[in-house]
PDB file of N, CA and C in Angstrom:
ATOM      1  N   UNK A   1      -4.855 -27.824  -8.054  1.00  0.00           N
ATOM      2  CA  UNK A   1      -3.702 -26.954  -7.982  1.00  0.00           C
ATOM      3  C   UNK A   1      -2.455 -27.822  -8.092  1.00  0.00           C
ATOM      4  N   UNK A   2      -1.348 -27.531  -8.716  1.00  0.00           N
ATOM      5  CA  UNK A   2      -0.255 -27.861  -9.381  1.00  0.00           C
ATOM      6  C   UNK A   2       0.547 -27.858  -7.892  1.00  0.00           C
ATOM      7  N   UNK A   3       1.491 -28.513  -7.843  1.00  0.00           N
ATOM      8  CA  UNK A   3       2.282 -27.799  -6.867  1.00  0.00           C
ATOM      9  C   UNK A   3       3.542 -28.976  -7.040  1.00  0.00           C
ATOM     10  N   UNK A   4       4.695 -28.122  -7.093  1.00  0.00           N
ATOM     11  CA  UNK A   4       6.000 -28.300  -7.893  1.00  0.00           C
ATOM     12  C   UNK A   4       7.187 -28.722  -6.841  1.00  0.00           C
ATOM     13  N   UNK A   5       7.434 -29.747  -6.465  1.00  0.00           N
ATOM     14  CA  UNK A   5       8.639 -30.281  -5.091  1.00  0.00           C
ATOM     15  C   UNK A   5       9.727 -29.640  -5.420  1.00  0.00           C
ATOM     16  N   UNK A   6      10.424 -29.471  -4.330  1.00  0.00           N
ATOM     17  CA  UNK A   6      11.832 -28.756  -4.129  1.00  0.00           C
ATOM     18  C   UNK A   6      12.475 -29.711  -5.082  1.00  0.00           C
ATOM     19  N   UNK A   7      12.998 -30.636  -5.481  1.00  0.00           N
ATOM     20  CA  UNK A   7      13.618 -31.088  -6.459  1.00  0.00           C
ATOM     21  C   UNK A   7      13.371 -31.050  -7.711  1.00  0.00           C
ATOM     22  N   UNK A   8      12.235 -31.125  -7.936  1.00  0.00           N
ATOM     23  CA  UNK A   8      12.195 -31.307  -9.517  1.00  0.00           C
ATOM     24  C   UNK A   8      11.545 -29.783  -9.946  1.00  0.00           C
ATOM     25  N   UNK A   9      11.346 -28.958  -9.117  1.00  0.00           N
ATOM     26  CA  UNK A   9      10.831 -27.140  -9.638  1.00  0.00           C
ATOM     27  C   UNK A   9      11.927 -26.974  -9.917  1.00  0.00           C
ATOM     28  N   UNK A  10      11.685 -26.270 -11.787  1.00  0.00           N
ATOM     29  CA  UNK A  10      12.647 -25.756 -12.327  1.00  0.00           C
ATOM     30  C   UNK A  10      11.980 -24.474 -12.884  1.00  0.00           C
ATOM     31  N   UNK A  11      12.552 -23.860 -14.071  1.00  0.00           N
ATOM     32  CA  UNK A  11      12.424 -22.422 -14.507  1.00  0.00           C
ATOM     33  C   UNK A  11      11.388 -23.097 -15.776  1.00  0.00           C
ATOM     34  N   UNK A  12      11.702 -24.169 -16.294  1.00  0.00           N
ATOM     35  CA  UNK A  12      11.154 -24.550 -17.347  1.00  0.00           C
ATOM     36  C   UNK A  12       9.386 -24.758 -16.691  1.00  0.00           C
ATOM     37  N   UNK A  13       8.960 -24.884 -15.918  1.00  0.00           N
ATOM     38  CA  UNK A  13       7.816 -24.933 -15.519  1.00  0.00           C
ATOM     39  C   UNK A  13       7.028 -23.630 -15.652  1.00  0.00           C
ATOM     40  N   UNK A  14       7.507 -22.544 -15.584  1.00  0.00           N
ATOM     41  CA  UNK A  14       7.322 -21.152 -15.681  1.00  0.00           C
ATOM     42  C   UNK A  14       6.602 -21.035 -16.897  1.00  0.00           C
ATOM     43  N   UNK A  15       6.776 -21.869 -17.706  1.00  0.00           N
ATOM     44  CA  UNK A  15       6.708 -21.460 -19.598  1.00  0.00           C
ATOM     45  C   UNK A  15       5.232 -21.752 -19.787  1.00  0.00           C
ATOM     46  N   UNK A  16       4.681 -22.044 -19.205  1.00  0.00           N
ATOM     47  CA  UNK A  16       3.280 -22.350 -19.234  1.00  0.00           C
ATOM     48  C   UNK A  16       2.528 -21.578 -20.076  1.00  0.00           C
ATOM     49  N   UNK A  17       1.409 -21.704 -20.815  1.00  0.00           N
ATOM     50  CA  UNK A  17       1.136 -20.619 -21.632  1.00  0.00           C
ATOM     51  C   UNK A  17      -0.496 -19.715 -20.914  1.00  0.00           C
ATOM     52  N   UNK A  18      -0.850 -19.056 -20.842  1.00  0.00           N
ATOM     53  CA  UNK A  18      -2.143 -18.331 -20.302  1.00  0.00           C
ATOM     54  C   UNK A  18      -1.507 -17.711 -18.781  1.00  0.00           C
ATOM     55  N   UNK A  19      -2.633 -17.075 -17.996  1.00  0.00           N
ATOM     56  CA  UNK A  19      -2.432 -16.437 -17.143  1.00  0.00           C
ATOM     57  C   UNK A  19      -2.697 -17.605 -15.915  1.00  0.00           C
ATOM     58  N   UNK A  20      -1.505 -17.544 -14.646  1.00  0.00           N
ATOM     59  CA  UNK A  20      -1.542 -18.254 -13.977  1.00  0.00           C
ATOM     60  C   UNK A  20      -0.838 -17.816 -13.019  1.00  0.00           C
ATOM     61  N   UNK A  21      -0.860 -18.121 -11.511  1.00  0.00           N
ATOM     62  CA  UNK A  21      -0.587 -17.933 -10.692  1.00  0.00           C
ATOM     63  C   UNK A  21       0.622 -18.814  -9.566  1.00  0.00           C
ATOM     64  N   UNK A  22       1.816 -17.918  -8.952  1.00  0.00           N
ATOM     65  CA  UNK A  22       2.670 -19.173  -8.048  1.00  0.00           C
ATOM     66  C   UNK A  22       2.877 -18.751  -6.870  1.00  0.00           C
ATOM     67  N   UNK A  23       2.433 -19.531  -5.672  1.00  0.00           N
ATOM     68  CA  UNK A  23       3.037 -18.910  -4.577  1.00  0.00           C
ATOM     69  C   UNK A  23       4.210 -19.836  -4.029  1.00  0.00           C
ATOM     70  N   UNK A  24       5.056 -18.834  -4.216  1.00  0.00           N
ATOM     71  CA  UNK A  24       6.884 -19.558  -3.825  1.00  0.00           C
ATOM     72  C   UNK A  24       6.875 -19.571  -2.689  1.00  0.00           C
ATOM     73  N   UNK A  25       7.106 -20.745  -2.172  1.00  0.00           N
ATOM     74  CA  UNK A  25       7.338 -21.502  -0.613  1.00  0.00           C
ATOM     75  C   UNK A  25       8.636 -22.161  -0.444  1.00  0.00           C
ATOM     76  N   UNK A  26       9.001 -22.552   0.918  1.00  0.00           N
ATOM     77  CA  UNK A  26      10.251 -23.234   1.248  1.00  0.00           C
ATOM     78  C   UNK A  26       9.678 -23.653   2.583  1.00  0.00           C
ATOM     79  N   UNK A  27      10.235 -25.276   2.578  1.00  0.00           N
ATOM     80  CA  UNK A  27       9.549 -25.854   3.456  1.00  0.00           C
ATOM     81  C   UNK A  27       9.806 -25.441   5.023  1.00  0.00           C
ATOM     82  N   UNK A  28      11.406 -24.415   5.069  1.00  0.00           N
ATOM     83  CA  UNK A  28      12.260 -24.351   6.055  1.00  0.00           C
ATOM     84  C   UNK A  28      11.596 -22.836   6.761  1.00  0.00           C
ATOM     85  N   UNK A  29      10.289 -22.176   6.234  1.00  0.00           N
ATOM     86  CA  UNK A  29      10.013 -21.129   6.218  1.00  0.00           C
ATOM     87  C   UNK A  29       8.440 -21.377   7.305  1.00  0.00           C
ATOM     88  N   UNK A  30       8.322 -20.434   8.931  1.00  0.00           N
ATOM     89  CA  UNK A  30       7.325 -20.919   9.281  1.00  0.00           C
ATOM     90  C   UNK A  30       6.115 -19.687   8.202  1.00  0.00           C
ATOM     91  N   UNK A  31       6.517 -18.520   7.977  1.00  0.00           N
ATOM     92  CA  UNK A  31       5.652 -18.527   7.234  1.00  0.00           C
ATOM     93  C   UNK A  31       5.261 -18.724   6.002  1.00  0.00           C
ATOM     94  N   UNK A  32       6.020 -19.644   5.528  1.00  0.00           N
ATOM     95  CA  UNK A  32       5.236 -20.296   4.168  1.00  0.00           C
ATOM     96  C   UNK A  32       4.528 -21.654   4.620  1.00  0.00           C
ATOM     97  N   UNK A  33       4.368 -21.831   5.966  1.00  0.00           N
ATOM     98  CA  UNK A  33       3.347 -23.195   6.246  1.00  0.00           C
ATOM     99  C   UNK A  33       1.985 -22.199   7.041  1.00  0.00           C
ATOM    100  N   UNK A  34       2.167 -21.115   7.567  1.00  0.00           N
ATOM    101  CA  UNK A  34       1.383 -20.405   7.569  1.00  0.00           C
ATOM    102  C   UNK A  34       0.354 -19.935   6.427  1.00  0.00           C
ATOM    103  N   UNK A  35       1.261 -19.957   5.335  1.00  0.00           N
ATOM    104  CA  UNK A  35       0.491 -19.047   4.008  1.00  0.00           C
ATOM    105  C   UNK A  35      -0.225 -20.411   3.167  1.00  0.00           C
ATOM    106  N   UNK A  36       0.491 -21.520   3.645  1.00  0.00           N
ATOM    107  CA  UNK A  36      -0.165 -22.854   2.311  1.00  0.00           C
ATOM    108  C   UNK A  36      -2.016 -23.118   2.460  1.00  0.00           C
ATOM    109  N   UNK A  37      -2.309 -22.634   3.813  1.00  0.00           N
ATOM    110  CA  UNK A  37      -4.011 -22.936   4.093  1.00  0.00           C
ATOM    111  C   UNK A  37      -4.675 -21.706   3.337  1.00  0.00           C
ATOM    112  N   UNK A  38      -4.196 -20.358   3.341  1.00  0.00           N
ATOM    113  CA  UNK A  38      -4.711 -19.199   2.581  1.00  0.00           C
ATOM    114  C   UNK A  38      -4.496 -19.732   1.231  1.00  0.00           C
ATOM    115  N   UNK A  39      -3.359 -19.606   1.047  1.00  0.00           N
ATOM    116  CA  UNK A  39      -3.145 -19.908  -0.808  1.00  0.00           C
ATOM    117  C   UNK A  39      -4.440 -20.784  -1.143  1.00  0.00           C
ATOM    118  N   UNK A  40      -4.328 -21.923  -0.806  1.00  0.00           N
ATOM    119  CA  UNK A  40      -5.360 -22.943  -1.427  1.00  0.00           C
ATOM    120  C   UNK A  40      -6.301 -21.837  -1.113  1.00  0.00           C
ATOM    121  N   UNK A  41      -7.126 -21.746  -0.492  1.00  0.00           N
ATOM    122  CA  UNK A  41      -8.143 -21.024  -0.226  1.00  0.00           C
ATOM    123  C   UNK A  41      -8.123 -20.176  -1.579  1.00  0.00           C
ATOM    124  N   UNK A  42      -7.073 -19.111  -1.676  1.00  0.00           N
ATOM    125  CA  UNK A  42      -6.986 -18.414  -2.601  1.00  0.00           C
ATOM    126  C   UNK A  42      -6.938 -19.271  -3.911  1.00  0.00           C
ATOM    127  N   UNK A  43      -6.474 -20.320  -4.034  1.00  0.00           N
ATOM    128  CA  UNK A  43      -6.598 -20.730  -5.370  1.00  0.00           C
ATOM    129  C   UNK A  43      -7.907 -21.504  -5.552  1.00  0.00           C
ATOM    130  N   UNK A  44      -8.741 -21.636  -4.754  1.00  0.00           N
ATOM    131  CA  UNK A  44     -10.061 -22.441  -4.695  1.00  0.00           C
ATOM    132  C   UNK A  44     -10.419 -21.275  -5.619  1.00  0.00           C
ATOM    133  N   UNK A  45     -10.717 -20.047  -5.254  1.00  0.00           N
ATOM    134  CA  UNK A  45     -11.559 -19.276  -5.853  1.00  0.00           C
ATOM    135  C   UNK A  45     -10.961 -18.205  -7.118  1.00  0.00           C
ATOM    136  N   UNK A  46      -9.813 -18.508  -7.120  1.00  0.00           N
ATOM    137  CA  UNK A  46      -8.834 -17.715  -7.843  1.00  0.00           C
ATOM    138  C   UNK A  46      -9.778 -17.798  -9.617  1.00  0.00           C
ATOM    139  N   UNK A  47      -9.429 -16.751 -10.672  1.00  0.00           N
ATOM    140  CA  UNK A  47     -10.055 -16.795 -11.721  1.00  0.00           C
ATOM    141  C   UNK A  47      -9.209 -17.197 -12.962  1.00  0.00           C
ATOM    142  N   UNK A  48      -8.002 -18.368 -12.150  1.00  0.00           N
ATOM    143  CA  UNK A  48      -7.326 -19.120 -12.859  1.00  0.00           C
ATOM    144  C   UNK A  48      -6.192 -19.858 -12.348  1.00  0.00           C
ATOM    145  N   UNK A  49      -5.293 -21.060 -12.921  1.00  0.00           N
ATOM    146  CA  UNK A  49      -4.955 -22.089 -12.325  1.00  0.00           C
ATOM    147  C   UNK A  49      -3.631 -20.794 -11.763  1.00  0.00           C
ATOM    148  N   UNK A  50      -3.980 -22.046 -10.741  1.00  0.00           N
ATOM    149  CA  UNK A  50      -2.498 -21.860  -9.235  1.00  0.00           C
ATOM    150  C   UNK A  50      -1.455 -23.107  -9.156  1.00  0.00           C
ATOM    151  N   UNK A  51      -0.645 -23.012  -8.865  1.00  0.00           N
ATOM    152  CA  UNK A  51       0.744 -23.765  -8.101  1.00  0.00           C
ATOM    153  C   UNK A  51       0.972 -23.494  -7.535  1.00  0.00           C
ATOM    154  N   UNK A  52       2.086 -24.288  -6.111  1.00  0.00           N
ATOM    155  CA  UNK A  52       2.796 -23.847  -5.521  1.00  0.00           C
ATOM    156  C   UNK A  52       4.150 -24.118  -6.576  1.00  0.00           C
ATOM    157  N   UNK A  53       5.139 -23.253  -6.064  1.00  0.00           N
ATOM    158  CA  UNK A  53       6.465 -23.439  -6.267  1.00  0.00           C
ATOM    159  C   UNK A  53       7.604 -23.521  -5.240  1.00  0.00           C
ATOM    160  N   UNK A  54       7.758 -24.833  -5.122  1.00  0.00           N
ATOM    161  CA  UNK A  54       8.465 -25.144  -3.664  1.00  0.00           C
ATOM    162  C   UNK A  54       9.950 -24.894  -4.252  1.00  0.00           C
ATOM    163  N   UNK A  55      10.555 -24.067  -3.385  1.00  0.00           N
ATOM    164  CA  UNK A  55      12.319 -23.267  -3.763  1.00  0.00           C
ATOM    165  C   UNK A  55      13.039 -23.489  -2.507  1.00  0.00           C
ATOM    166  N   UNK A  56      12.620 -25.136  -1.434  1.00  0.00           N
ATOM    167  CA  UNK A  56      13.154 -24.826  -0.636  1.00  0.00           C
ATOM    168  C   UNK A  56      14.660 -24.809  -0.353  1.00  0.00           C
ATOM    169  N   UNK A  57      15.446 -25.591  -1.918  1.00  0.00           N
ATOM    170  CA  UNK A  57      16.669 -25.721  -1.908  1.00  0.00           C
ATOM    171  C   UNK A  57      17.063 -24.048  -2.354  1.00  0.00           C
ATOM    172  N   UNK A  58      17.984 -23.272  -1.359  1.00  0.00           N
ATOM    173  CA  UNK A  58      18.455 -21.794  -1.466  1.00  0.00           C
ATOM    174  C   UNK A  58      19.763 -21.768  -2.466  1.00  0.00           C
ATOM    175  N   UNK A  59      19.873 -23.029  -3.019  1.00  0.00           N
ATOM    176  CA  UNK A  59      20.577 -23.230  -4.646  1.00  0.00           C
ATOM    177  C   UNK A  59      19.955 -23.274  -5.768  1.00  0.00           C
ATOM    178  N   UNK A  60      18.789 -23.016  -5.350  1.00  0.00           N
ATOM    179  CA  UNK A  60      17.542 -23.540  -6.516  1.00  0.00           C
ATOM    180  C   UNK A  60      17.801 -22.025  -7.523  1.00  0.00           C
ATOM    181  N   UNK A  61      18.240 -21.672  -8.748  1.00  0.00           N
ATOM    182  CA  UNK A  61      18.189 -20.156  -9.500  1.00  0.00           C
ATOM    183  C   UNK A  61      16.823 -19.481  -9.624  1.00  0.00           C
ATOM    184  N   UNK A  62      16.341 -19.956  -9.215  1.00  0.00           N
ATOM    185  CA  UNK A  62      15.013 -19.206  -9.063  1.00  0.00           C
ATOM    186  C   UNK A  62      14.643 -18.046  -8.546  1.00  0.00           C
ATOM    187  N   UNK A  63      15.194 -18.468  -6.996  1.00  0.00           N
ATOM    188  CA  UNK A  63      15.656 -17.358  -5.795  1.00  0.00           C
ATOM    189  C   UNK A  63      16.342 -15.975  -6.328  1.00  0.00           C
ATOM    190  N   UNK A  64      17.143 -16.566  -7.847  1.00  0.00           N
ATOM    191  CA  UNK A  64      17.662 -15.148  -8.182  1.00  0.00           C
ATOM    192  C   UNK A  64      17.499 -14.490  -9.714  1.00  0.00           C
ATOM    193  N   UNK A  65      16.734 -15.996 -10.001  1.00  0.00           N
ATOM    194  CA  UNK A  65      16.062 -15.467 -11.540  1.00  0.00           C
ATOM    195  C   UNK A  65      14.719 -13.985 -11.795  1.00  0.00           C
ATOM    196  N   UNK A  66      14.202 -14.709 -10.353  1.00  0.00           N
ATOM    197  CA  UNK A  66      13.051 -13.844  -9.786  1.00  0.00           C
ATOM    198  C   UNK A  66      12.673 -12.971  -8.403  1.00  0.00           C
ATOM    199  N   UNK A  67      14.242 -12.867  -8.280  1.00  0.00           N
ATOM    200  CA  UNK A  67      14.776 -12.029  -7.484  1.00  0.00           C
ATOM    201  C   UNK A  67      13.943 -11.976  -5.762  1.00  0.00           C
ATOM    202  N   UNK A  68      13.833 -13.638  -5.626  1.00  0.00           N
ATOM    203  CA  UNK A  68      13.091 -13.690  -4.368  1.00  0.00           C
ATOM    204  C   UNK A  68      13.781 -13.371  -2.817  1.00  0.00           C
ATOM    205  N   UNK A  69      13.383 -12.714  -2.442  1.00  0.00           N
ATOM    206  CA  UNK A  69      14.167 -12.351  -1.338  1.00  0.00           C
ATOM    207  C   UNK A  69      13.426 -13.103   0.228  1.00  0.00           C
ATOM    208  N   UNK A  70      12.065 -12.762   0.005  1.00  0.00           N
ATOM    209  CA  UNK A  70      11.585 -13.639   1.149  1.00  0.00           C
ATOM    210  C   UNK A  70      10.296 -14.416   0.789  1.00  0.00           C
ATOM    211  N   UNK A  71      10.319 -15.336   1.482  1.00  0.00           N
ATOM    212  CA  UNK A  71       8.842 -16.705   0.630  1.00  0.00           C
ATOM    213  C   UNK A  71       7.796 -16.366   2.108  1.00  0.00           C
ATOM    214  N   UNK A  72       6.703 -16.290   2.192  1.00  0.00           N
ATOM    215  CA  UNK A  72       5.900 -16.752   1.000  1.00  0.00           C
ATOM    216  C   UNK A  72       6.202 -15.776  -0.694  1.00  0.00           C
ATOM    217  N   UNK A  73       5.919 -15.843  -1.362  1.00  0.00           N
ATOM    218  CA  UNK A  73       5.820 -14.819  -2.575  1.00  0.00           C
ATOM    219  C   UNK A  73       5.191 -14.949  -3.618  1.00  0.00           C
ATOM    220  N   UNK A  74       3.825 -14.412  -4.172  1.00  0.00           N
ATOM    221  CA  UNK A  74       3.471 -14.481  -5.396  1.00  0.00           C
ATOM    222  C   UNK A  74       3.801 -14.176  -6.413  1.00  0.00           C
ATOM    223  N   UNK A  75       4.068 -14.355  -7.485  1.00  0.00           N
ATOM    224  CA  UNK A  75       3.913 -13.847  -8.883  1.00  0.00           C
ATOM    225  C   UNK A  75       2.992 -14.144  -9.906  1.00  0.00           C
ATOM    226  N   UNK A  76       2.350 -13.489 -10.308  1.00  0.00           N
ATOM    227  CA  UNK A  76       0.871 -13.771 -11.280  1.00  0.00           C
ATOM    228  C   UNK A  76       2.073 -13.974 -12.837  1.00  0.00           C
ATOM    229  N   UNK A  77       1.775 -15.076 -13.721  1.00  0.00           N
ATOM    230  CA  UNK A  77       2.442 -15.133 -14.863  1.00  0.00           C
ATOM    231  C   UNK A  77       1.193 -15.230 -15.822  1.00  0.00           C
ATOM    232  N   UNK A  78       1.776 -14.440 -17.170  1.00  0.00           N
ATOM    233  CA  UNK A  78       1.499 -14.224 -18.335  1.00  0.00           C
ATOM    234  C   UNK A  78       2.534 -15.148 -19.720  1.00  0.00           C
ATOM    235  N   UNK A  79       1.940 -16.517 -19.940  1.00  0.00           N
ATOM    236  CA  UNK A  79       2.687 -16.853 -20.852  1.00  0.00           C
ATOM    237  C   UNK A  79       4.020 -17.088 -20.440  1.00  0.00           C
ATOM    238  N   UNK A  80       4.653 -17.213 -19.784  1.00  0.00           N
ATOM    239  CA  UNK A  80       5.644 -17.945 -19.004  1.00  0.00           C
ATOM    240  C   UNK A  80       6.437 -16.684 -18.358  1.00  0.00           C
ATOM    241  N   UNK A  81       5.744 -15.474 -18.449  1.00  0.00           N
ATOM    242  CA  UNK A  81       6.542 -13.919 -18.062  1.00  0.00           C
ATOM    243  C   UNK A  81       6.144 -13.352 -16.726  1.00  0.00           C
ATOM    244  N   UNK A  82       6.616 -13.033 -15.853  1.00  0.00           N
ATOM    245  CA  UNK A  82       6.501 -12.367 -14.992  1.00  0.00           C
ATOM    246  C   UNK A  82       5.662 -11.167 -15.401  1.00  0.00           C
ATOM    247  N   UNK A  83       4.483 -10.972 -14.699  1.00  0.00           N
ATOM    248  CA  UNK A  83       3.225  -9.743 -15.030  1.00  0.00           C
ATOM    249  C   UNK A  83       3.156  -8.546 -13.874  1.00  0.00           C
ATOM    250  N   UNK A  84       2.867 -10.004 -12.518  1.00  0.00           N
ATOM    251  CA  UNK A  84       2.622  -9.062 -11.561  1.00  0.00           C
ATOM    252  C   UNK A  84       3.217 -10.022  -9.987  1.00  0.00           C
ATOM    253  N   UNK A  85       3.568  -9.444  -8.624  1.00  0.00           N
ATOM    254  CA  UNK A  85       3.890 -10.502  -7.536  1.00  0.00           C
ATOM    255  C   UNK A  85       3.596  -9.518  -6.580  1.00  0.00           C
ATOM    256  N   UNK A  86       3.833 -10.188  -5.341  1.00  0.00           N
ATOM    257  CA  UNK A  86       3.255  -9.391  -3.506  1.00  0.00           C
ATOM    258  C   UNK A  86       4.617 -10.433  -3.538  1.00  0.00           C
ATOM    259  N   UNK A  87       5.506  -9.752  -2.597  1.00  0.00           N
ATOM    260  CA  UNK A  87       6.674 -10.202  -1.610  1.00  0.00           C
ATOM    261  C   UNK A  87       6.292 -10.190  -0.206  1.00  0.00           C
ATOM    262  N   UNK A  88       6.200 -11.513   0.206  1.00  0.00           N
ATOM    263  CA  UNK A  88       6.411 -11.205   1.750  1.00  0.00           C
ATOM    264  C   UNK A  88       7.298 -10.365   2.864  1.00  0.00           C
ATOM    265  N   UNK A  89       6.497 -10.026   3.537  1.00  0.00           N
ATOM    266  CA  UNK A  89       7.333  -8.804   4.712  1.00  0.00           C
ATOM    267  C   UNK A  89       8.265 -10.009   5.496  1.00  0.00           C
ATOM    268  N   UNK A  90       9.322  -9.774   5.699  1.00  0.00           N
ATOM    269  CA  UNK A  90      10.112 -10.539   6.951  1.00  0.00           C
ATOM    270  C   UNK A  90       8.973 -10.504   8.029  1.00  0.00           C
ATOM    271  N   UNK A  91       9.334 -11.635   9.079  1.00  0.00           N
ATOM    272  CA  UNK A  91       8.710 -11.441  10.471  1.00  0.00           C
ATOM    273  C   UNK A  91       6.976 -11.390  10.189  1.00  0.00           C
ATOM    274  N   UNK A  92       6.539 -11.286   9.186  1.00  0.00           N
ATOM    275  CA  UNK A  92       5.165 -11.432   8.592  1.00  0.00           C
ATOM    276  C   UNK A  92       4.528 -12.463   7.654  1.00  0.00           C
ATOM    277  N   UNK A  93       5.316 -12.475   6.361  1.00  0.00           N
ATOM    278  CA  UNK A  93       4.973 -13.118   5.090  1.00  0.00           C
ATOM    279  C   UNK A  93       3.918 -12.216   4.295  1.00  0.00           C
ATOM    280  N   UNK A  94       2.398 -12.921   3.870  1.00  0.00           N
ATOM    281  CA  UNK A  94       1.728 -12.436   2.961  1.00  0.00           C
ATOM    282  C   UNK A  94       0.170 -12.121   4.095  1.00  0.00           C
ATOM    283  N   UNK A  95      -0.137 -11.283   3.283  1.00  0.00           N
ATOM    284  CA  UNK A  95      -2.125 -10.886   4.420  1.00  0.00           C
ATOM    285  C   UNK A  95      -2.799 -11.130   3.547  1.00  0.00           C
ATOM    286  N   UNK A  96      -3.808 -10.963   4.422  1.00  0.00           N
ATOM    287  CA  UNK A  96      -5.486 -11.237   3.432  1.00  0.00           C
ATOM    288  C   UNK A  96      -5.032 -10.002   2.353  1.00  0.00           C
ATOM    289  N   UNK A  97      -4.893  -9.229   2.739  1.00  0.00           N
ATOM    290  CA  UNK A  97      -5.812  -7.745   1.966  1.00  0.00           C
ATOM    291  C   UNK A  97      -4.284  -7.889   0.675  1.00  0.00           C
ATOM    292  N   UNK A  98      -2.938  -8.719   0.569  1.00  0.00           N
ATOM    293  CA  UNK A  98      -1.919  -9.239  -0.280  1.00  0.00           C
ATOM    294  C   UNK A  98      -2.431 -10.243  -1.350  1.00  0.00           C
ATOM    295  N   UNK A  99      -3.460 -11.502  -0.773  1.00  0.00           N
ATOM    296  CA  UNK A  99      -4.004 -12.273  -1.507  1.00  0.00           C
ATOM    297  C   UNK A  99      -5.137 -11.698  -2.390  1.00  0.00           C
ATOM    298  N   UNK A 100      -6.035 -11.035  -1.424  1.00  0.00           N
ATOM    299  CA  UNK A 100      -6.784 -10.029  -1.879  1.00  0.00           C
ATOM    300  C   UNK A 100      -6.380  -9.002  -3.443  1.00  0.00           C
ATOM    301  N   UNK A 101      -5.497  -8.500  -3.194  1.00  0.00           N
ATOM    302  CA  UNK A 101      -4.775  -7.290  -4.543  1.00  0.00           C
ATOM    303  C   UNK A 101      -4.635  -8.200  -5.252  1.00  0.00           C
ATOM    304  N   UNK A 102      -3.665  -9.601  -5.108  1.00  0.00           N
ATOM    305  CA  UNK A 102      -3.368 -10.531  -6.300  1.00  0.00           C
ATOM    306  C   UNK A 102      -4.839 -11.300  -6.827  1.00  0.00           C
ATOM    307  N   UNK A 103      -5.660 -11.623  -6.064  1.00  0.00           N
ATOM    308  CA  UNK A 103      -6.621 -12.166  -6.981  1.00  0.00           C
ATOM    309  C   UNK A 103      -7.645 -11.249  -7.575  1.00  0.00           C
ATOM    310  N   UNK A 104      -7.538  -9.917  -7.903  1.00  0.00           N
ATOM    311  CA  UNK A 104      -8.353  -8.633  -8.128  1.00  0.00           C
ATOM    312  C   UNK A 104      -6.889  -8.949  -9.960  1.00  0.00           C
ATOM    313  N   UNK A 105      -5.815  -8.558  -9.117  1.00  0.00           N
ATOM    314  CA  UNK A 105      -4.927  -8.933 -10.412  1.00  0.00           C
ATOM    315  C   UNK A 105      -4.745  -9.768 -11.402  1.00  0.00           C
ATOM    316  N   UNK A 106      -5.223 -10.891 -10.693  1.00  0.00           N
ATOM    317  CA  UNK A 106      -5.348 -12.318 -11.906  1.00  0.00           C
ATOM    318  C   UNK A 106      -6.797 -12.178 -12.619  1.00  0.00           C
ATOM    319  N   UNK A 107      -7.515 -11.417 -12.104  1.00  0.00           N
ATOM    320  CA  UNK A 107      -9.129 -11.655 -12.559  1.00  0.00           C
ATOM    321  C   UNK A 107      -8.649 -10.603 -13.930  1.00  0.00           C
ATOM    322  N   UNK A 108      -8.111  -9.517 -13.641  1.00  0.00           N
ATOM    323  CA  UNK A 108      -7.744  -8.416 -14.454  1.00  0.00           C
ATOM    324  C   UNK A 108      -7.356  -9.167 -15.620  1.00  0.00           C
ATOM    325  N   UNK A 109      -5.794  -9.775 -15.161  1.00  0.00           N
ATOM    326  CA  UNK A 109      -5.189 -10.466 -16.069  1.00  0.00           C
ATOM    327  C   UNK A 109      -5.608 -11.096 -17.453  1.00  0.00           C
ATOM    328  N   UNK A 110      -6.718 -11.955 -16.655  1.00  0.00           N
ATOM    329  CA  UNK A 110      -7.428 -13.266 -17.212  1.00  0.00           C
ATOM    330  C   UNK A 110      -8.587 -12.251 -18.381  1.00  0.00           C
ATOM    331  N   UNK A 111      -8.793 -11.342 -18.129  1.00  0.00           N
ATOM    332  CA  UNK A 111      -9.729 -10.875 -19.008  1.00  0.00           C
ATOM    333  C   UNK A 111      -9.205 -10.307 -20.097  1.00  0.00           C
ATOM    334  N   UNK A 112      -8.006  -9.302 -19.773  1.00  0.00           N
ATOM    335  CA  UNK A 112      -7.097  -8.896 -20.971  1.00  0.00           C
ATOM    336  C   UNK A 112      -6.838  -9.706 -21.585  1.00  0.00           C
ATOM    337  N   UNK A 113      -6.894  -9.730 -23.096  1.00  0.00           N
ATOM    338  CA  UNK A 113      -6.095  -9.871 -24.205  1.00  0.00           C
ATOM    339  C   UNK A 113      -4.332 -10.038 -24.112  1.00  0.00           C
ATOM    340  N   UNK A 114      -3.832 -11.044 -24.259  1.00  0.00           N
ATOM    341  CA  UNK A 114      -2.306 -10.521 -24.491  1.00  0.00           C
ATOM    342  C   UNK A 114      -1.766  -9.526 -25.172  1.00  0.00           C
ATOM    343  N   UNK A 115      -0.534  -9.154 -24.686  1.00  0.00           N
ATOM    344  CA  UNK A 115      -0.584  -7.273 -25.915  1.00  0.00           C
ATOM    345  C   UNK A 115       0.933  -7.771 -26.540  1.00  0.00           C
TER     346      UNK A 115
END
């Protein structure tokens, strides 16, 4: 699994080509150190490559390219496009049955054809 430091994660990393997966973290977030032992987990078995995307700088354009409001946060990408994501709840972050929908989604993904 890929996983992208608060300094050098940019937008250009996004461009990747095939179906792939990011869960956006910030180091300043307790539940995105909560969510980093699931993710892996989830990307152990996931039905295609994962990253993290560390956004812990809140200057980083990311936060508003992809309109993140609270981290943890997935987004499943298609060819460097936004397809599909789970936003974390405040006071919560992400659940099983969140990782769960997204890796039912990437399996989907991964089988479709691009359109």
């Amino acid at each position: 699994m890929e996983t992208f430091g608060a300094s050098a994660f940019r937008g250009d990393h996004l461009l990747k080509p095939g179906v792939w997966a990011v869960g956006f973290v910030a180091d300043w977030c307790p539940w995105s150190d909560a969510f980093r032992p699931a993710f892996e987990r989830f990307a152990a078995d996931a039905p295609g490559p994962c990253a993290y995307g560390d956004i812990s700088d809140e200057s980083n354009p990311l936060w508003e390219t992809l309109a993140i409001d609270v981290v943890p946060t997935i987004v499943l990408f298609r060819d460097g496009v936004p397809v599909a994501r789970r936003d974390g709840v405040r006071g919560r972050g992400l659940s099983a049955a969140d990782l769960d929908a997204m890796r039912r989604s990437l399996a989907d993904l991964a089988r479709r054809p691009p359109t």
